[in-house]
Protein backbone atom coordinates (compact mmCIF):
# COMPACT_ATOMS: atom_id res chain seq x y z
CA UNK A 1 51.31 151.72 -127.53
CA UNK A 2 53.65 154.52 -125.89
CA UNK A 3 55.52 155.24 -128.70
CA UNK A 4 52.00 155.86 -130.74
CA UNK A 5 50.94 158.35 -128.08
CA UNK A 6 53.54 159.91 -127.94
CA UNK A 7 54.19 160.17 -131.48
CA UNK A 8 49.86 161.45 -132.18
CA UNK A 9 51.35 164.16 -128.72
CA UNK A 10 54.08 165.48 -130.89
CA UNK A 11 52.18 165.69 -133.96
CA UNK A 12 49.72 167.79 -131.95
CA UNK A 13 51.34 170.20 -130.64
CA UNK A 14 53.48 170.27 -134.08
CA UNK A 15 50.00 170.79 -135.63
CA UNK A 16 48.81 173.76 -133.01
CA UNK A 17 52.35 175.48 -133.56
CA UNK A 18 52.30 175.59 -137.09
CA UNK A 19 48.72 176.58 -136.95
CA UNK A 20 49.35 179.52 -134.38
CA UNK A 21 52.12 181.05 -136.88
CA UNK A 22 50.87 180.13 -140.15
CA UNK A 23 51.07 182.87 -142.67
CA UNK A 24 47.90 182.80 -145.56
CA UNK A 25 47.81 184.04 -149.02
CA UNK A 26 45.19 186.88 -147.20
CA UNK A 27 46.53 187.79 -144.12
CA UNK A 28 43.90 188.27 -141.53
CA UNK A 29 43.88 191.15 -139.31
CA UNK A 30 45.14 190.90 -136.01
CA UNK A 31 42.78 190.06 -133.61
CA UNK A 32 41.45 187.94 -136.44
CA UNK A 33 42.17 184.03 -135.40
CA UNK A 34 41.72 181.36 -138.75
CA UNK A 35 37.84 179.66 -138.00
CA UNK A 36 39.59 176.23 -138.17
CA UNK A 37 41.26 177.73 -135.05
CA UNK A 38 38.64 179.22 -133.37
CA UNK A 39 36.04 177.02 -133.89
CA UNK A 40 38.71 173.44 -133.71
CA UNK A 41 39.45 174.41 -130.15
CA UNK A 42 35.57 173.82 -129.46
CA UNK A 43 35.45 170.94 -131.50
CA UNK A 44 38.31 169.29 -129.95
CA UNK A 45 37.14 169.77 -126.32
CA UNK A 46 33.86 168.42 -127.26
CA UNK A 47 35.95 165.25 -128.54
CA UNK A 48 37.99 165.28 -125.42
CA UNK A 49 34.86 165.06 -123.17
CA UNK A 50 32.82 162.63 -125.41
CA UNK A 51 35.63 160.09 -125.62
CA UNK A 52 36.39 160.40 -121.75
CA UNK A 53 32.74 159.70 -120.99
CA UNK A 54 32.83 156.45 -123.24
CA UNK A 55 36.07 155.23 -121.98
CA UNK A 56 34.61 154.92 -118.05
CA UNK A 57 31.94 153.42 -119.87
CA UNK A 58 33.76 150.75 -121.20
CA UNK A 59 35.67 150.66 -118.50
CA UNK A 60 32.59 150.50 -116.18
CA UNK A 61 31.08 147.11 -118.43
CA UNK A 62 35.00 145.72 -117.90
CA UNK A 63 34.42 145.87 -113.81
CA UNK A 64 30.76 144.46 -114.52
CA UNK A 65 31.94 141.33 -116.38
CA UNK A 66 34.97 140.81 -114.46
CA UNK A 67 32.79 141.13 -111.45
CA UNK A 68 30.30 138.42 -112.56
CA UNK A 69 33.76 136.16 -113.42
CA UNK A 70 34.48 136.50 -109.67
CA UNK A 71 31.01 135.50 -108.46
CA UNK A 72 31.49 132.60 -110.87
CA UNK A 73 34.79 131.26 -109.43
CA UNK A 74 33.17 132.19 -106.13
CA UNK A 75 30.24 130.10 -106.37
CA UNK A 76 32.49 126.91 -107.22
CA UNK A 77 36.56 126.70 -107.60
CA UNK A 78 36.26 124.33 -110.28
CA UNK A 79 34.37 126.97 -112.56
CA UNK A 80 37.99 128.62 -112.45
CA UNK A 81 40.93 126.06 -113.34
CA UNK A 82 42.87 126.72 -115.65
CA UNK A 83 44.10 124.58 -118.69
CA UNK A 84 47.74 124.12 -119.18
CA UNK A 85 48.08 126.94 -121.95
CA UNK A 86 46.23 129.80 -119.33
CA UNK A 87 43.09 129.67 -120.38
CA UNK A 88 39.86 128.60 -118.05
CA UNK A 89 38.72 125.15 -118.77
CA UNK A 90 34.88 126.79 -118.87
CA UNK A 91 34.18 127.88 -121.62
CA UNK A 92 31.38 130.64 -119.99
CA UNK A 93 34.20 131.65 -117.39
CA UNK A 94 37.03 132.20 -120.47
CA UNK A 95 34.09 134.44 -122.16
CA UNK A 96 33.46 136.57 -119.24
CA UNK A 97 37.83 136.91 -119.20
CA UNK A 98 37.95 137.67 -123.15
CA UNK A 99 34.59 139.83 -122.42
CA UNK A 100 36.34 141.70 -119.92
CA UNK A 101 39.74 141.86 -121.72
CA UNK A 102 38.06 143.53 -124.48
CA UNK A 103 36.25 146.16 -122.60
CA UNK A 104 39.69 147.30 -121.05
CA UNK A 105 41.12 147.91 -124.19
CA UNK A 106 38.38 149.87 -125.96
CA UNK A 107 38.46 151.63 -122.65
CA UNK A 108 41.87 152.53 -122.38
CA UNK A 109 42.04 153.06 -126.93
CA UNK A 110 39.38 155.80 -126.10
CA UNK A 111 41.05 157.67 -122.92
CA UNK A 112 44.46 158.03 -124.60
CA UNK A 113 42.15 159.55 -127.62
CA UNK A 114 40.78 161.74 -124.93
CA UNK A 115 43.72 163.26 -123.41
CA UNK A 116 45.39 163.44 -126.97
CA UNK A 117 41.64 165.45 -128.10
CA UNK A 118 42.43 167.38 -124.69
CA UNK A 119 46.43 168.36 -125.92
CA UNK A 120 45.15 169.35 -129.21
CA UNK A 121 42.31 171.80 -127.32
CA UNK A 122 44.95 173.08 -125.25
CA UNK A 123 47.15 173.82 -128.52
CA UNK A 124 44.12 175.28 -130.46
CA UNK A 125 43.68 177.71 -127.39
CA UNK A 126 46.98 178.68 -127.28
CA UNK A 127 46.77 179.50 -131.21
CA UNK A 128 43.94 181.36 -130.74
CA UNK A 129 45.32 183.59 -127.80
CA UNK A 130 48.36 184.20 -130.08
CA UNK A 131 45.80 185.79 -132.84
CA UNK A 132 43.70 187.63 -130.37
CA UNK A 133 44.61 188.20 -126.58
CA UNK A 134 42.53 189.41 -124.39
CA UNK A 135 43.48 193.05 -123.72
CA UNK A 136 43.19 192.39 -119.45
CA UNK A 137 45.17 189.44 -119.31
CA UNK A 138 48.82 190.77 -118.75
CA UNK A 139 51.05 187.78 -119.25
CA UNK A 140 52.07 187.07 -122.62
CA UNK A 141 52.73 183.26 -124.03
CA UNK A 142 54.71 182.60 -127.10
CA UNK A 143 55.06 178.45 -126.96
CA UNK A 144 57.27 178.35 -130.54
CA UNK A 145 60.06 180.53 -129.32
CA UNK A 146 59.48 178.97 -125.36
CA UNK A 147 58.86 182.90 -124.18
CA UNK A 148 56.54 183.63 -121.41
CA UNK A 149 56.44 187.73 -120.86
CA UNK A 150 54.62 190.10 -118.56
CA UNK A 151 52.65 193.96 -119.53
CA UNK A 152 52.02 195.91 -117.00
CA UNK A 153 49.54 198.94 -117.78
CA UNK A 154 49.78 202.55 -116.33
């Protein structure tokens, strides 16, 4: 699961890079960013919010089962032994565990898409600041060549 992260991480901010520098058959003027730029930034953060809100919402029904597994084992130790192999002997209790297993992992599938939505964002900004900077911000970014320069105005 790292190694896809990471690899969907690279590929972003591969993606953003060769976005921020990519020359077209019309070149636009400068100041000019491409609309899959300009508007993908937006598009992107709105994906980066909407899959962080439904990941604490799976992860919010994972506490809720898990919760009600506890109660269970609470009420009675015997609704919590285990068979031999790991799993609960009752059948309701090794639900609620599946249950709850499951809700983790959708929760924590749709975070990493979240903060990998939130890296490409970040990228699409940075391509669009590298078409058209604002005039009163005075430091200059250029993530391809890893140069970070500052204009001062008279």
């Amino acid at each position: 699961m790292k190694q896809l992260v990471l690899l969907v991480g690279l590929l972003a901010w591969l993606v953003t890079g060769l976005l921020a520098q990519s020359p077209t058959p019309n070149p636009q003027p400068r100041g000019k960013s491409p609309w899959y730029v300009h508007y993908g930034k937006w598009a992107a953060a709105a994906g980066a919010v909407a899959l962080t809100v439904l990941g604490a919402q799976e992860h919010n029904k994972s506490n809720d089962v898990y919760g009600n597994l506890l109660d269970l084992c609470h009420a009675d130790d015997k609704n919590c032994a285990l068979n031999p192999n790991g799993t609960y002997i009752d059948p309701g209790a090794e639900e609620m565990y599946q249950s709850s297993l499951s809700y983790d992992r959708r929760a924590r599938a749709r975070l990493i898409a979240g903060q990998v939505s939130l890296l490409l964002c970040a990228g699409l900004f940075v391509a669009d600041l590298r078409h058209k900077g604002p005039e009163n911000i005075p430091v200059h970014i250029d993530p391809l060549a890893g140069r970070v320069g500052v204009r001062v105005r008279f």
